[in-house]
C-alpha atoms as a PDB file:
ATOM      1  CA  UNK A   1     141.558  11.114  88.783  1.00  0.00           C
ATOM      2  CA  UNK A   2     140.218  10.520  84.910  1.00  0.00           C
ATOM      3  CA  UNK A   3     142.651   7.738  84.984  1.00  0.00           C
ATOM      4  CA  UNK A   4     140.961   5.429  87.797  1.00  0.00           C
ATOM      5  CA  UNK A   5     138.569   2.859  86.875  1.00  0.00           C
ATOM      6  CA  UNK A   6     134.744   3.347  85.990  1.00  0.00           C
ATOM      7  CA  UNK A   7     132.574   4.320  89.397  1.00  0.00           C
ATOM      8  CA  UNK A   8     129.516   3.394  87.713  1.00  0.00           C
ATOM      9  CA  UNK A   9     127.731   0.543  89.149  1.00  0.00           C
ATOM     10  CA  UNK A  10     124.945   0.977  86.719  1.00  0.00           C
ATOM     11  CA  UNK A  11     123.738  -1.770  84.483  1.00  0.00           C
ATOM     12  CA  UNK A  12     124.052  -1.372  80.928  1.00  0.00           C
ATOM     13  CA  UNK A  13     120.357  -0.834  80.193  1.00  0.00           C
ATOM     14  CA  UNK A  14     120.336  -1.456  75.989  1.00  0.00           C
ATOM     15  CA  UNK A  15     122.218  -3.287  73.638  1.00  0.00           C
ATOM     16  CA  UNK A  16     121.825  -1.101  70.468  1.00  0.00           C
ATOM     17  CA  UNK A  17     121.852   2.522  68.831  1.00  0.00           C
ATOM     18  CA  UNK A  18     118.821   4.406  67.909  1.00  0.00           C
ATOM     19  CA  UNK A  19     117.746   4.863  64.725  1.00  0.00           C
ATOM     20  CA  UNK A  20     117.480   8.335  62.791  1.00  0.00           C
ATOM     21  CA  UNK A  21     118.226  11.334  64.223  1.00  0.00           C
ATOM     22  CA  UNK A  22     117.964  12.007  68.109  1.00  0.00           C
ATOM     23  CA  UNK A  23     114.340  13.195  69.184  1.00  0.00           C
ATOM     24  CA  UNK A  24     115.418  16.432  70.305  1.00  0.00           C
ATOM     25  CA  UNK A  25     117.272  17.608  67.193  1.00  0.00           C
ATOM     26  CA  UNK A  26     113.821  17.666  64.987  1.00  0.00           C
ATOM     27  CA  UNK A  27     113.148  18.975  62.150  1.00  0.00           C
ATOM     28  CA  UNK A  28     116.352  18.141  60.688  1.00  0.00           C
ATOM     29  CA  UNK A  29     117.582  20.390  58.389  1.00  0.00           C
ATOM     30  CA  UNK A  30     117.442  20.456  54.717  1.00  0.00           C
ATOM     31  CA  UNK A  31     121.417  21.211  54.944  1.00  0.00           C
ATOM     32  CA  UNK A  32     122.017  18.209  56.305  1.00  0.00           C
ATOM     33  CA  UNK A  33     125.300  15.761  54.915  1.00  0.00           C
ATOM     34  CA  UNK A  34     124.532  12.535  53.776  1.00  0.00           C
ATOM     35  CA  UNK A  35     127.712   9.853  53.316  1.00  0.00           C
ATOM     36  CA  UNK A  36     126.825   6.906  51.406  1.00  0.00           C
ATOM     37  CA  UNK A  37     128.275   3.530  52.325  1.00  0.00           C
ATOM     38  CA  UNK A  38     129.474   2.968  48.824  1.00  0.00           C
ATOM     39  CA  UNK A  39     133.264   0.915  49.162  1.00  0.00           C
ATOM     40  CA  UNK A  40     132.975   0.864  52.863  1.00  0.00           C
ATOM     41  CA  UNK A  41     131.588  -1.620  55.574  1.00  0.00           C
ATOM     42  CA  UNK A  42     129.517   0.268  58.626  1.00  0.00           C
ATOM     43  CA  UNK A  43     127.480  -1.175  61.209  1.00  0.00           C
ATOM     44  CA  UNK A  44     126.139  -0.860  64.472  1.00  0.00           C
ATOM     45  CA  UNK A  45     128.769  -3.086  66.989  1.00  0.00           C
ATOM     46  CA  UNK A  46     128.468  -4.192  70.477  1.00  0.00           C
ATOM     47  CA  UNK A  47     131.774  -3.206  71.937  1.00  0.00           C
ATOM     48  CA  UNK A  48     133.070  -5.774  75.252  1.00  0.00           C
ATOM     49  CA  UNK A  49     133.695  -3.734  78.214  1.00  0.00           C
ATOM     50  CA  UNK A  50     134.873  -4.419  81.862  1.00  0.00           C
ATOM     51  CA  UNK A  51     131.359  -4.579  83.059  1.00  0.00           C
ATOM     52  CA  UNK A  52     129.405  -5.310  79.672  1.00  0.00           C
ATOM     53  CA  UNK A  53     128.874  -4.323  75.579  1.00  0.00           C
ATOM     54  CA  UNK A  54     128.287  -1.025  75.236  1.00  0.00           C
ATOM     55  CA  UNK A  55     126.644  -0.243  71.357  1.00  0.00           C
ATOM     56  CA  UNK A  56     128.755   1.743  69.274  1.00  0.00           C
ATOM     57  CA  UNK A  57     128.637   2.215  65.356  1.00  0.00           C
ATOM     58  CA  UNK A  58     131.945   1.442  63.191  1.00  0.00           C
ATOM     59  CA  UNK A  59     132.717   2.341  59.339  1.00  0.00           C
ATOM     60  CA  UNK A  60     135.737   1.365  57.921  1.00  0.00           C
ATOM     61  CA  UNK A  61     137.257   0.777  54.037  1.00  0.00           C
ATOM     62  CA  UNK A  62     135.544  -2.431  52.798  1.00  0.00           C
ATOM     63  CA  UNK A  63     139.216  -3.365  51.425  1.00  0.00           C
ATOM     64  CA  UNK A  64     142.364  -3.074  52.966  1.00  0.00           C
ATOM     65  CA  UNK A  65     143.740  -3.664  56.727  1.00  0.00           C
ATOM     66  CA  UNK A  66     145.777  -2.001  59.229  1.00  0.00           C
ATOM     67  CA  UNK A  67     143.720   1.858  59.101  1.00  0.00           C
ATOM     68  CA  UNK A  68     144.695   4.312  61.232  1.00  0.00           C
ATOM     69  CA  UNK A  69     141.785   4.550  64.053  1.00  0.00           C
ATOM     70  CA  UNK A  70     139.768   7.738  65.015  1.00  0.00           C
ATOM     71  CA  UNK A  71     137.475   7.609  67.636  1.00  0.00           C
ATOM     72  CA  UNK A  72     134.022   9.935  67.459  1.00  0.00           C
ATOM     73  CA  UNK A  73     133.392  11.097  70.645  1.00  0.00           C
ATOM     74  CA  UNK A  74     129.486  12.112  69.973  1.00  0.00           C
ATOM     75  CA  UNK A  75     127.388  15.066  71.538  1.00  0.00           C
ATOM     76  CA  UNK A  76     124.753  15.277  74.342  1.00  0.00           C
ATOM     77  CA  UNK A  77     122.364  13.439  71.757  1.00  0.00           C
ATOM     78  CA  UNK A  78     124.432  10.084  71.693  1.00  0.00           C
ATOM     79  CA  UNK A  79     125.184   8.082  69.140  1.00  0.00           C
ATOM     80  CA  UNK A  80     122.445   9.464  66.258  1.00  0.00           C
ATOM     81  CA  UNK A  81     122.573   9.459  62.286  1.00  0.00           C
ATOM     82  CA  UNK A  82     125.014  12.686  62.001  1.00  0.00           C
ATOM     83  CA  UNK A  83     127.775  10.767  64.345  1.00  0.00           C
ATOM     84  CA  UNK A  84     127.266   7.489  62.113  1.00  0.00           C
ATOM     85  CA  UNK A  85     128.002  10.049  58.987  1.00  0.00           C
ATOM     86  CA  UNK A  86     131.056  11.368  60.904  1.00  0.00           C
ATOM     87  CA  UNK A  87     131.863   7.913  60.738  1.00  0.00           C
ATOM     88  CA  UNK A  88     131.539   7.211  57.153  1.00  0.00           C
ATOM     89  CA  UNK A  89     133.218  10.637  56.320  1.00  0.00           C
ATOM     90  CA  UNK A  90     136.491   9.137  57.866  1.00  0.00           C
ATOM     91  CA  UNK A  91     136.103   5.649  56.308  1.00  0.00           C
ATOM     92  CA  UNK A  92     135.770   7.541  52.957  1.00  0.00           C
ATOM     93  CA  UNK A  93     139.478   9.179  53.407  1.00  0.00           C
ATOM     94  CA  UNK A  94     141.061   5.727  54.788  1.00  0.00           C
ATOM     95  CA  UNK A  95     140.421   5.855  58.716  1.00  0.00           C
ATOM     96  CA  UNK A  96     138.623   2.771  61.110  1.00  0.00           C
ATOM     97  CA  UNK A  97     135.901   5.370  62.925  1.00  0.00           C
ATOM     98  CA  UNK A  98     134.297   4.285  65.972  1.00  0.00           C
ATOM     99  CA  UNK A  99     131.851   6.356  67.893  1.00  0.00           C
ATOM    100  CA  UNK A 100     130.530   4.617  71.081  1.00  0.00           C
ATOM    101  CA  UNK A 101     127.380   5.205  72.697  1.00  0.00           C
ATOM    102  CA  UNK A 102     128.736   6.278  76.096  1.00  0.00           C
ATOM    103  CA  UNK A 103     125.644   7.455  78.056  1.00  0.00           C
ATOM    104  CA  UNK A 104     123.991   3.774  77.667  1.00  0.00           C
ATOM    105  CA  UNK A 105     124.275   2.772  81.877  1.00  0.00           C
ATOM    106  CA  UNK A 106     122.749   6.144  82.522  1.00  0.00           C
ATOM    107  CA  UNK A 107     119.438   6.249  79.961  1.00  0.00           C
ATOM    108  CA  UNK A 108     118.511   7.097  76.301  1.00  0.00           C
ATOM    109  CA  UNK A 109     118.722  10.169  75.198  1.00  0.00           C
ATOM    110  CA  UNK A 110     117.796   9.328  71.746  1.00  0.00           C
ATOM    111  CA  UNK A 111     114.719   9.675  72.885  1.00  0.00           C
ATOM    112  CA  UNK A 112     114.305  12.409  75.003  1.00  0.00           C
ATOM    113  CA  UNK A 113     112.990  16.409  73.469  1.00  0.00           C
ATOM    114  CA  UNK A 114     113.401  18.250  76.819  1.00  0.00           C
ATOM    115  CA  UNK A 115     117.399  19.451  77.501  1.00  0.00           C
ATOM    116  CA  UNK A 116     116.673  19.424  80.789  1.00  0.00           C
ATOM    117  CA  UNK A 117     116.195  15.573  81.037  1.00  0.00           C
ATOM    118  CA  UNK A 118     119.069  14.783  78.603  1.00  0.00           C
ATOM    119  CA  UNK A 119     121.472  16.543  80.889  1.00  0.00           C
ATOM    120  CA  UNK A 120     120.850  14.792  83.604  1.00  0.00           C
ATOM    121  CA  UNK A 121     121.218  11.819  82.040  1.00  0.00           C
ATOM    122  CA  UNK A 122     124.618  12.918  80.455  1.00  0.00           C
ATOM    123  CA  UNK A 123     126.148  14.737  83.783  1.00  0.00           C
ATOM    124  CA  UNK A 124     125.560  11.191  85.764  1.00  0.00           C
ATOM    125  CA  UNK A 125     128.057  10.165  83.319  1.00  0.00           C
ATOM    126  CA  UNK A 126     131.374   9.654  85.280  1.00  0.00           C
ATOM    127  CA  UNK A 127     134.475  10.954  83.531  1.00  0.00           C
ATOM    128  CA  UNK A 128     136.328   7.504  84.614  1.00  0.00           C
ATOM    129  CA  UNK A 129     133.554   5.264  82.790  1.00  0.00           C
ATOM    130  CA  UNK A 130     133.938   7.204  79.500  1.00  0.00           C
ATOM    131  CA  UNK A 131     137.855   7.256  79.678  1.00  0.00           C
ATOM    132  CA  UNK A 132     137.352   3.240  80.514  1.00  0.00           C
ATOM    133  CA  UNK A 133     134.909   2.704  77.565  1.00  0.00           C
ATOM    134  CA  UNK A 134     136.644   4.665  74.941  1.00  0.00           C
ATOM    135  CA  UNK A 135     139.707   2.631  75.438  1.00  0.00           C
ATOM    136  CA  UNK A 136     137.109  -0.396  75.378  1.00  0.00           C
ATOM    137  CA  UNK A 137     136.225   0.624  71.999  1.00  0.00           C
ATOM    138  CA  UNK A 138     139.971   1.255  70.591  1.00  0.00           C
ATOM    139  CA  UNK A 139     140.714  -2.257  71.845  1.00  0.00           C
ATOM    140  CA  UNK A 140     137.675  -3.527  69.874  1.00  0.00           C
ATOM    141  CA  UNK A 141     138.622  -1.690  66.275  1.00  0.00           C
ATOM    142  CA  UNK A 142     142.273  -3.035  67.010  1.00  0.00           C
ATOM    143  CA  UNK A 143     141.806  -6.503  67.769  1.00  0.00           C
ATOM    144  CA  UNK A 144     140.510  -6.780  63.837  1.00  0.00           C
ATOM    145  CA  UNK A 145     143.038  -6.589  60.956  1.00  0.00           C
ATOM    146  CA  UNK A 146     141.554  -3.493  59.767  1.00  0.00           C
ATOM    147  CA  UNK A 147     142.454  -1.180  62.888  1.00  0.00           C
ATOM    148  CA  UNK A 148     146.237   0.001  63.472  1.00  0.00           C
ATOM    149  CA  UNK A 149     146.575   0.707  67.298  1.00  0.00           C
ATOM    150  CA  UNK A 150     149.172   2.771  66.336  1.00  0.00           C
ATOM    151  CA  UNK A 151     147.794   5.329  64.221  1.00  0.00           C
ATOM    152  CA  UNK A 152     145.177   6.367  66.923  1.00  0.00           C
ATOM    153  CA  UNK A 153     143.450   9.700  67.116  1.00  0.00           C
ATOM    154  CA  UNK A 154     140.048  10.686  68.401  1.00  0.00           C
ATOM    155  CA  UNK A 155     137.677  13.347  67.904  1.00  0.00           C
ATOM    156  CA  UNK A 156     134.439  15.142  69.397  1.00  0.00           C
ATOM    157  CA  UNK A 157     131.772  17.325  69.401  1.00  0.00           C
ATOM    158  CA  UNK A 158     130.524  19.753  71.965  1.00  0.00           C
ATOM    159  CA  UNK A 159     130.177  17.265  75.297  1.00  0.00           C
ATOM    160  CA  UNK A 160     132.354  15.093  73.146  1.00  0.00           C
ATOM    161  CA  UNK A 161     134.577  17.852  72.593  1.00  0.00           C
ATOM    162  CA  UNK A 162     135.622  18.328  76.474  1.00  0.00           C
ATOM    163  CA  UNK A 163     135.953  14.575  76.403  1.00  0.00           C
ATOM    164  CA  UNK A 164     138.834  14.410  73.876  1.00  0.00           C
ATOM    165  CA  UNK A 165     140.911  17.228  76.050  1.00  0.00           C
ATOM    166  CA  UNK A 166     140.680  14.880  78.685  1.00  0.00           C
ATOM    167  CA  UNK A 167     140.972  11.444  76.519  1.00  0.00           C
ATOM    168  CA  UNK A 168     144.539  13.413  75.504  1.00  0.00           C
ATOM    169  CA  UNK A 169     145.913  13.690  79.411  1.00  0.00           C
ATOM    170  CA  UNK A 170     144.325  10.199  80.009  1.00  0.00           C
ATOM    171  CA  UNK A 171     145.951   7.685  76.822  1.00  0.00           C
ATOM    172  CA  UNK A 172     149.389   6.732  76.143  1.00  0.00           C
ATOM    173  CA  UNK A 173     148.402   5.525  72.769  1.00  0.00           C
ATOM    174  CA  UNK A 174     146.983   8.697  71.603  1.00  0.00           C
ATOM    175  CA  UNK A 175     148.836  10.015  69.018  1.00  0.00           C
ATOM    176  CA  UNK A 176     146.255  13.294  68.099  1.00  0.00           C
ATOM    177  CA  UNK A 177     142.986  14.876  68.631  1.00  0.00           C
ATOM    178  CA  UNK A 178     140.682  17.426  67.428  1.00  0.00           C
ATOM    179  CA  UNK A 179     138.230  18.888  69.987  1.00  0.00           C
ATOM    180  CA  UNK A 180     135.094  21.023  68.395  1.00  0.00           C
ATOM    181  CA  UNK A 181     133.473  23.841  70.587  1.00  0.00           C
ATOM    182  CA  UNK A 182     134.384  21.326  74.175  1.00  0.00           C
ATOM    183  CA  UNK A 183     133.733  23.264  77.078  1.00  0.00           C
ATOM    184  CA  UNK A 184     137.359  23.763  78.517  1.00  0.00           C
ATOM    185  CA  UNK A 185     135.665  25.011  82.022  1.00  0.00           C
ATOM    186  CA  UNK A 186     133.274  24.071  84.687  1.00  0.00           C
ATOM    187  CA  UNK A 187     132.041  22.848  88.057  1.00  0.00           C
ATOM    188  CA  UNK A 188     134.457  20.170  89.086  1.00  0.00           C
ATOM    189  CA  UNK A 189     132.069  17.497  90.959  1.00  0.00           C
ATOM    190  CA  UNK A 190     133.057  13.578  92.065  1.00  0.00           C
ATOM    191  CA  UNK A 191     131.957  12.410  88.679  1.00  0.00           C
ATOM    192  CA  UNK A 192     133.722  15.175  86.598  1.00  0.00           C
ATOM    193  CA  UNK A 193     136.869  16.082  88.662  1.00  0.00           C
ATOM    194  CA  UNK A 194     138.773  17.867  85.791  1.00  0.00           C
ATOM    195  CA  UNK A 195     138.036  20.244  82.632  1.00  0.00           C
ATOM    196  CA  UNK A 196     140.466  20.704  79.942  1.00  0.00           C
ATOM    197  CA  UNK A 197     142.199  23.984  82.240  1.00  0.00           C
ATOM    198  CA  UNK A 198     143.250  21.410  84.498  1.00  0.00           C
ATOM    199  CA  UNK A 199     144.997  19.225  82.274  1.00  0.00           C
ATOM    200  CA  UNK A 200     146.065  21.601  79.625  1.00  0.00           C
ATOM    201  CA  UNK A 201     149.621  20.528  81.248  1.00  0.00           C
ATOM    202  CA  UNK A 202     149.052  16.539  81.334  1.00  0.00           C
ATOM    203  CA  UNK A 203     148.240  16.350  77.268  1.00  0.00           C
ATOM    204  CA  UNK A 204     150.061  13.148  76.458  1.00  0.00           C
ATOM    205  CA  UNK A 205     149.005  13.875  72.483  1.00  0.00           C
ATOM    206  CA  UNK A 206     148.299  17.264  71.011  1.00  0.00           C
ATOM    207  CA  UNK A 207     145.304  18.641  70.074  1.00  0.00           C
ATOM    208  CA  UNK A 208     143.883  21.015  67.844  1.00  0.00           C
ATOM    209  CA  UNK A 209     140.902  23.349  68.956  1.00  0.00           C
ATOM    210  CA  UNK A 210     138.009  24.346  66.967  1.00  0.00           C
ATOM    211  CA  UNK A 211     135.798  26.538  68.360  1.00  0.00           C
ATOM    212  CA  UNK A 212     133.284  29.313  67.229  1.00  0.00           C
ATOM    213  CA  UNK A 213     133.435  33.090  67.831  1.00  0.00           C
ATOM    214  CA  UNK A 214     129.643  33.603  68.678  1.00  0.00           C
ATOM    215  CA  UNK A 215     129.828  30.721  70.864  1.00  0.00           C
ATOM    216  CA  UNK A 216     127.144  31.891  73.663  1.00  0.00           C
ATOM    217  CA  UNK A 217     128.065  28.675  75.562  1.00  0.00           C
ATOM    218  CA  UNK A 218     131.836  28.853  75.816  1.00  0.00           C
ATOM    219  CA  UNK A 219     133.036  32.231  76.608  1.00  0.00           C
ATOM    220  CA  UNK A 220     135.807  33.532  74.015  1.00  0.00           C
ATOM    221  CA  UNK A 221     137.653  34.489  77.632  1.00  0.00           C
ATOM    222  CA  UNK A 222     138.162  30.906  78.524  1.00  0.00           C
ATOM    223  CA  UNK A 223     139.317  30.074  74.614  1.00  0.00           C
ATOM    224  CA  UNK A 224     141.970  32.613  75.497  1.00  0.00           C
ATOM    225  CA  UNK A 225     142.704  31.249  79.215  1.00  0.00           C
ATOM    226  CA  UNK A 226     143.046  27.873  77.350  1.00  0.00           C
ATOM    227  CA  UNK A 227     144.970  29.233  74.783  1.00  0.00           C
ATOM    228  CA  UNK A 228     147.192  31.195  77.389  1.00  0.00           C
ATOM    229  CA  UNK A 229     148.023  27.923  79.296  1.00  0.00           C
ATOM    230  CA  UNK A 230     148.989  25.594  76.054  1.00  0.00           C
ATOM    231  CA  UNK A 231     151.763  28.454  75.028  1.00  0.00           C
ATOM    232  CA  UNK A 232     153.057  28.446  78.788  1.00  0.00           C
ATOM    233  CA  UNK A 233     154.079  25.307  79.164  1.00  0.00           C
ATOM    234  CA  UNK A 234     155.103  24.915  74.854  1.00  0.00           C
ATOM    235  CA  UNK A 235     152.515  22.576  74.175  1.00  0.00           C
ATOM    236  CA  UNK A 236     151.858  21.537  70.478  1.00  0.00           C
ATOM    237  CA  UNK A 237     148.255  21.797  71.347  1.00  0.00           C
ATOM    238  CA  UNK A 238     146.227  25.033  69.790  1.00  0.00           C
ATOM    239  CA  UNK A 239     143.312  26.327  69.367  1.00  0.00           C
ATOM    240  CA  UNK A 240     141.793  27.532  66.147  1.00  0.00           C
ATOM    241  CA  UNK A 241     138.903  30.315  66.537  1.00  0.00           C
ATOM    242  CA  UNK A 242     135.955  30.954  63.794  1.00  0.00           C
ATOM    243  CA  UNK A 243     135.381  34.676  64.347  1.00  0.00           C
ATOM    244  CA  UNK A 244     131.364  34.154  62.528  1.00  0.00           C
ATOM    245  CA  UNK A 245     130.525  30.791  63.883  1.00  0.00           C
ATOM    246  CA  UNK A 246     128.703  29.719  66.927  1.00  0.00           C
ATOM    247  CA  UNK A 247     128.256  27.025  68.820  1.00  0.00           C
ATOM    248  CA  UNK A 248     127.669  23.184  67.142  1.00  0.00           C
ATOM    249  CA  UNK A 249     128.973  25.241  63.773  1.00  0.00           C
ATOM    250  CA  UNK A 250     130.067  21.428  62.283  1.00  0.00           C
ATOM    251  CA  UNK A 251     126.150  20.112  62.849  1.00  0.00           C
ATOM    252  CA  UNK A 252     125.104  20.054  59.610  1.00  0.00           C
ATOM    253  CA  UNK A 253     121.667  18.909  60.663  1.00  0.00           C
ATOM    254  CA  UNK A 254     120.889  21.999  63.041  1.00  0.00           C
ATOM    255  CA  UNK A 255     120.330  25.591  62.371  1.00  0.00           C
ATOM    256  CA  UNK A 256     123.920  26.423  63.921  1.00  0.00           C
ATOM    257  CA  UNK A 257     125.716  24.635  60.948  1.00  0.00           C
ATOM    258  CA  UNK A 258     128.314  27.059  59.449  1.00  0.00           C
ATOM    259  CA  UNK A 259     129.320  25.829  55.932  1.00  0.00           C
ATOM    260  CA  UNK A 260     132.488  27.510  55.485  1.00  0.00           C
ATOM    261  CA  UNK A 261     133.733  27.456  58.958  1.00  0.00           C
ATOM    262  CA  UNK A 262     132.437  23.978  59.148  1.00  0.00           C
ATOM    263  CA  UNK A 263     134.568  22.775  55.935  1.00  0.00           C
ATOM    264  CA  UNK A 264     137.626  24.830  56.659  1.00  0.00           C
ATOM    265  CA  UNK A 265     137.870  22.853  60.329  1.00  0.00           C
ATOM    266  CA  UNK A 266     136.943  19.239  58.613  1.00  0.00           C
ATOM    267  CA  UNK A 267     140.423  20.382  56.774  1.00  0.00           C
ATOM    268  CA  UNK A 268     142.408  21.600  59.618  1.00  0.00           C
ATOM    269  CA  UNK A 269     141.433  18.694  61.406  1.00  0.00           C
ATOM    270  CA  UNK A 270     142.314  15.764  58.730  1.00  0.00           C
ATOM    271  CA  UNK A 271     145.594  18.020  58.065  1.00  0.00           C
ATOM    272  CA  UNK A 272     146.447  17.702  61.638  1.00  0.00           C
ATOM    273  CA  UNK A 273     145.725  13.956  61.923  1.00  0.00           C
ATOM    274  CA  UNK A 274     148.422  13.734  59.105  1.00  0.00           C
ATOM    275  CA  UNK A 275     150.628  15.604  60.468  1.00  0.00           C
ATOM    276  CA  UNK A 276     150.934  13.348  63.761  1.00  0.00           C
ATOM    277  CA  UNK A 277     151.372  10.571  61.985  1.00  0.00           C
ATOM    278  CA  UNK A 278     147.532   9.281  61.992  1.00  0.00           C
END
């Protein structure tokens, strides 16, 4: 079902990213990473869709053309200053990183400091619009010189994280992922018929899996279950496990960051990329 077309007969209600960090992730902390955008070129970008532009944020080498292209899939608090410095992180090593803002028919969450309003915003997001508008936003990168369609990965974080499972069963370009702390089960609904245990055996591209220990959010039972169903059918796909971290352990900006964990799966993840040819 992530394969049909968007359901979403909302209209896209802006036409650009917030500024700053999201409301809801203040104070930001004093550990957070800033990436200059010395030697690269990074902007916001309206990205053409079937029904629209969507905003999205690109960073890229300022010389050079034909860069492999990662996609960065961002949280529950859209497309905010840490996803832009994602970005910039993977135009410093040589990728094309896009990260499109893919709640933008539903509302703003940039905006919003109570959870319980951003999640409602973010589950009336269907699974078939963000599979639609991610492949919207590789087809934007790619039709410049700068972005090789086929040196494609993508990458997320937490609600971003389930999307790139799913992103993996739903391209045929994909040619790797890296999924941090995604759930990997839930409530299948109309609008999000499958987690990653459904499709652990549809992965068209392999994945890597970094998730945190003292996750209170994700269970270390379903890491297993996930973990159990990769090896049974010999999928490249696996899951790497920080026994001390916890949930959003890469968010530099928020009290969960982990340092060491977060560095050590920045690595793993970049290694992996390489090693599938991306």
């Amino acid at each position: 079902m992530i394969n049909e077309v968007p359901t979403s007969t909302q209209p896209i209600r802006r036409t650009h990213l917030a500024s700053g960090f999201a409301a809801a992730v203040q104070p930001v902390s004093s550990r957070t990473i800033t990436t200059d955008d010395d030697g690269l070129i990074a902007s916001d970008v309206l990205i053409p869709t079937a029904d629209g532009e969507i905003p999205g944020y690109v960073a890229r080498p300022a010389n050079g053309t034909h860069f492999p292209i990662v996609v960065v899939v961002h949280e529950v608090f859209g497309v905010h200053e840490h996803i832009k410095d994602v970005c910039r992180r993977f135009a410093k090593i040589g990728y094309a990183a896009i990260a499109p803002e893919l709640f933008v028919r539903q509302g703003d969450v940039s905006t919003l400091t109570d959870f319980a309003d951003i999640i409602k915003i973010v589950s009336s997001a269907p699974d078939s619009q963000v599979m639609s508008d991610i492949d919207s936003a590789v087809s934007y990168v790619a039709s410049f010189a700068f972005g090789d369609r086929e040196r494609l990965a993508i990458t997320g974080f937490c609600w971003g994280g389930r999307v790139v499972w799913l992103y993996a069963a739903h391209s045929d370009e994909l040619k790797a992922g890296g999924a941090f702390y995604g759930r990997l089960v839930g409530q299948n609904s109309d609008l999000q018929p499958s987690f990653p245990t459904d499709v652990y055996d549809k992965l068209k591209a392999p994945v890597i899996g970094l998730y945190g220990g003292q996750d209170q959010g994700i269970p270390l039972d379903t890491v297993d279950a996930m973990n159990a169903l990769l090896k049974s059918v010999n999928s490249p796909s696996n899951i790497v496990v920080y026994p001390d971290a916890g949930h959003a352990f890469f968010a530099d900006y928020r009290p969960s960051y982990n340092a060491e964990s977060a560095s050590d799966a920045w690595s793993k993840l970049i290694a992996w990329l390489k090693a599938n040819g991306v």
